[in-house]
N, C-alpha and C. Protein backbone atom coordinates (compact mmCIF):
# COMPACT_ATOMS: atom_id res chain seq x y z
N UNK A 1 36.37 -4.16 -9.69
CA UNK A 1 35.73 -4.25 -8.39
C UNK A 1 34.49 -5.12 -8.51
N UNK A 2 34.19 -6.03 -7.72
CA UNK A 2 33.53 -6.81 -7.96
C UNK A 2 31.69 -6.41 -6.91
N UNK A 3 31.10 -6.49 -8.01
CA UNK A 3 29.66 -5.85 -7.10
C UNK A 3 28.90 -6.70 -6.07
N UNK A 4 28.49 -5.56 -4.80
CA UNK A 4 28.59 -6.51 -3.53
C UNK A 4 27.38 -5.49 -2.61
N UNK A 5 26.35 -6.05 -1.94
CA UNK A 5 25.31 -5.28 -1.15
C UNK A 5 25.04 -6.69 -0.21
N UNK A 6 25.43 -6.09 0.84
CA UNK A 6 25.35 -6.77 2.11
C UNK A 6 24.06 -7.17 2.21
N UNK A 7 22.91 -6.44 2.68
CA UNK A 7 21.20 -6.99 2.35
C UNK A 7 20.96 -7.60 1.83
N UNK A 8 21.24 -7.61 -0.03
CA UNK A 8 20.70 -8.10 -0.81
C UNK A 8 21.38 -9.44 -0.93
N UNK A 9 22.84 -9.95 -0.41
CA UNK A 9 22.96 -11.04 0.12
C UNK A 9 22.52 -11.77 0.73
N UNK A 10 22.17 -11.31 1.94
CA UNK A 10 21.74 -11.93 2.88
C UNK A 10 20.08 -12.28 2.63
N UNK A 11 19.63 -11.46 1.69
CA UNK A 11 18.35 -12.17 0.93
C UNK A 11 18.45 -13.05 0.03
N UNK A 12 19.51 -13.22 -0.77
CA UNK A 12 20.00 -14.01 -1.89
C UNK A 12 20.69 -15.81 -0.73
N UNK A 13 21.23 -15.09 0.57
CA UNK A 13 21.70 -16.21 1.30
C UNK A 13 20.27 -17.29 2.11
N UNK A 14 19.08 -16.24 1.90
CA UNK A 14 18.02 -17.53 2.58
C UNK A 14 17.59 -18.33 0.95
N UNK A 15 17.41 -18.01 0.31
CA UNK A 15 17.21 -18.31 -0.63
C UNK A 15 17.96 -19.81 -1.65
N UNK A 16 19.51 -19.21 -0.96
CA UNK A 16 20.60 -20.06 -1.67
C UNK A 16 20.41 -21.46 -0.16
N UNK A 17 20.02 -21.21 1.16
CA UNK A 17 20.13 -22.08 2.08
C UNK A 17 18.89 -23.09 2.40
N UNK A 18 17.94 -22.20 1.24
CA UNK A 18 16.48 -23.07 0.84
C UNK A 18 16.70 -24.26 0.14
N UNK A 19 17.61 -23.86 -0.96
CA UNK A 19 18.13 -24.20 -2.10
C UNK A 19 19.13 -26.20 -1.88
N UNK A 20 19.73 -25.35 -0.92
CA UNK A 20 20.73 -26.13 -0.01
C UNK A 20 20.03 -27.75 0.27
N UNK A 21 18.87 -27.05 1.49
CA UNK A 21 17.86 -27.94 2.45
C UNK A 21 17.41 -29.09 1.23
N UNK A 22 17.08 -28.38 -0.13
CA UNK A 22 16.17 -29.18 -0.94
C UNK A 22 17.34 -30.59 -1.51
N UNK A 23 18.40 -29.68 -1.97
CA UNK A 23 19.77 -30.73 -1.76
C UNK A 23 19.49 -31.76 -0.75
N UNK A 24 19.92 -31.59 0.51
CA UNK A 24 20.04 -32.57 1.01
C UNK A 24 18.83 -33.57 1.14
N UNK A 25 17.67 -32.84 1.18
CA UNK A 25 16.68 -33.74 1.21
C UNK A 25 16.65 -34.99 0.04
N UNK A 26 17.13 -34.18 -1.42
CA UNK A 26 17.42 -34.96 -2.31
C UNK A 26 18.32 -36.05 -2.28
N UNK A 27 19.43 -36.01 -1.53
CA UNK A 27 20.61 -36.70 -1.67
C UNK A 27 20.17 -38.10 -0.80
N UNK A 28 19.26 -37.58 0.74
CA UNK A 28 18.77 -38.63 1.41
C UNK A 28 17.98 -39.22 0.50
N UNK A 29 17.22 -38.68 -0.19
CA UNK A 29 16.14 -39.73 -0.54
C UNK A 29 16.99 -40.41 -1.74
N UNK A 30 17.86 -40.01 -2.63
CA UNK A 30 18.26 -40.82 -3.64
C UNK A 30 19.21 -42.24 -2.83
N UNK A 31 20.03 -41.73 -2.34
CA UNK A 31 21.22 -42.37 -2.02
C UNK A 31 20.82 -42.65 -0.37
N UNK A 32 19.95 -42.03 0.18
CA UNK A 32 20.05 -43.00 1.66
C UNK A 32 20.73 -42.49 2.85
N UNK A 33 21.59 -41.60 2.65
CA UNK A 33 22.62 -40.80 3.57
C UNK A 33 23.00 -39.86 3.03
N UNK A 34 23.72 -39.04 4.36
CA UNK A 34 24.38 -37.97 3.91
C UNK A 34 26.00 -38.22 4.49
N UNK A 35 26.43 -37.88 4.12
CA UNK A 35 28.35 -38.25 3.76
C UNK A 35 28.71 -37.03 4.02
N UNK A 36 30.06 -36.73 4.83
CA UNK A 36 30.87 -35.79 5.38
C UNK A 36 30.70 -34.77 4.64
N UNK A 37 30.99 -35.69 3.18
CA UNK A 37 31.35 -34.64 2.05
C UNK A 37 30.73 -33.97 1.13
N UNK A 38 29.36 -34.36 1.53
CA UNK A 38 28.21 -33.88 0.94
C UNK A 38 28.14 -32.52 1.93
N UNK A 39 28.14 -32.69 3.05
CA UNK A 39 28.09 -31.29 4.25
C UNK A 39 29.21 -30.81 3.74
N UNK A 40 30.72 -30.84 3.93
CA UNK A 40 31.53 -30.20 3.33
C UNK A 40 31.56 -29.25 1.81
N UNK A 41 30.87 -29.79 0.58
CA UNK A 41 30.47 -29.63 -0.33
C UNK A 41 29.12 -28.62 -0.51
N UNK A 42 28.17 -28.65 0.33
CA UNK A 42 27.23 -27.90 0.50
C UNK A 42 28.01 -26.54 1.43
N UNK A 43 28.28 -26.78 1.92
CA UNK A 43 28.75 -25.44 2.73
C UNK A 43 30.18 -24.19 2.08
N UNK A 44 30.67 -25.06 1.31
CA UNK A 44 31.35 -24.67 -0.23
C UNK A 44 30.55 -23.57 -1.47
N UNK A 45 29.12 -24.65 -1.88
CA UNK A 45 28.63 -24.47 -2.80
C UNK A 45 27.65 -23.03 -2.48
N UNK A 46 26.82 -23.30 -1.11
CA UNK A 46 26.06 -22.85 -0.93
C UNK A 46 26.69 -20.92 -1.25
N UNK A 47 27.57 -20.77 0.16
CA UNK A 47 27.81 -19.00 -0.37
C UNK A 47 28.16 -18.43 -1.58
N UNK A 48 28.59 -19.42 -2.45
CA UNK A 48 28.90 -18.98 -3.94
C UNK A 48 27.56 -19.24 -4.74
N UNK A 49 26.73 -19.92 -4.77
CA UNK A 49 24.77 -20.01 -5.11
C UNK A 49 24.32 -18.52 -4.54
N UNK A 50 24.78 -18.09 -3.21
CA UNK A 50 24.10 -17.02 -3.44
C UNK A 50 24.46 -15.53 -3.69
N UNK A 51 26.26 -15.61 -3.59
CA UNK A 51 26.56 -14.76 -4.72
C UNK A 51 26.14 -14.21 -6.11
N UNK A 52 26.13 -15.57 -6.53
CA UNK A 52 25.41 -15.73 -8.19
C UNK A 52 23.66 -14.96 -7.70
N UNK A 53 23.03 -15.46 -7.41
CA UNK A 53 22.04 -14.98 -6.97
C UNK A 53 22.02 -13.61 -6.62
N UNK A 54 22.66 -12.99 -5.40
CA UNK A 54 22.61 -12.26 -5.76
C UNK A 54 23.12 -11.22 -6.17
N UNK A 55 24.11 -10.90 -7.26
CA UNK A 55 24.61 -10.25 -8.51
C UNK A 55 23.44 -10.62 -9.46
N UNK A 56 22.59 -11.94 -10.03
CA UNK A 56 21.23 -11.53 -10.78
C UNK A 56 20.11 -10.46 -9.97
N UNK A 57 20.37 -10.54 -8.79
CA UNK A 57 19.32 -10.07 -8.07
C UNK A 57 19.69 -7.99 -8.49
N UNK A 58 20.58 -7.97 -8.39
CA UNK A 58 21.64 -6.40 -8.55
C UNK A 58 21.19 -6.18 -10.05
N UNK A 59 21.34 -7.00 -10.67
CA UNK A 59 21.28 -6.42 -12.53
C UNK A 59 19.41 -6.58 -12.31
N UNK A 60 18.65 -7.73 -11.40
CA UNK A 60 16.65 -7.21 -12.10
C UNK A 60 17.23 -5.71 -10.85
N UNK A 61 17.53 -5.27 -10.25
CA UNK A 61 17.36 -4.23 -9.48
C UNK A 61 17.67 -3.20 -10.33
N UNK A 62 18.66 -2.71 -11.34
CA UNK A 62 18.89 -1.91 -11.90
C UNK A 62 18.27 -1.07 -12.84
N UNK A 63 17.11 -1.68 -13.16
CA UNK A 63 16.25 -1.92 -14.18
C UNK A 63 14.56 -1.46 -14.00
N UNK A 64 14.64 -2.09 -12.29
CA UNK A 64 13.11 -0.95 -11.67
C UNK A 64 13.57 0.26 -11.54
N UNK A 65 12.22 0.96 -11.79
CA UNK A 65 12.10 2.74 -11.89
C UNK A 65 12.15 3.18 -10.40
């Protein structure tokens, strides 16, 4: 079963969509544009960034008293 807290997602999801913003800002400034597939690709990447996130966020939680 794979470990899952709705909240702590959705805190892990502003985080991962911060994450995102800084992406694209990056991609404009390197390369000049943003491409279909860069939006396609971000919107991919992003809910699985904050999965990962937060499942680390679940294991520092386990650990406060």
């Amino acid at each position: 079963m794979m470990p899952f807290d709705k909240f702590i997602y959705f805190k892990a999801m502003r985080h991962a969509l911060g994450l995102g913003a800084v992406g694209f800002g990056l991609i404009w400034l390197i390369w000049g544009e943003i491409l279909p597939v860069d939006i396609a690709g971000m919107s991919l990447a992003i809910p699985l960034v904050a999965y990962i996130i937060h499942v680390l966020m679940l294991f520092g939680e386990e650990n406060t008293p």
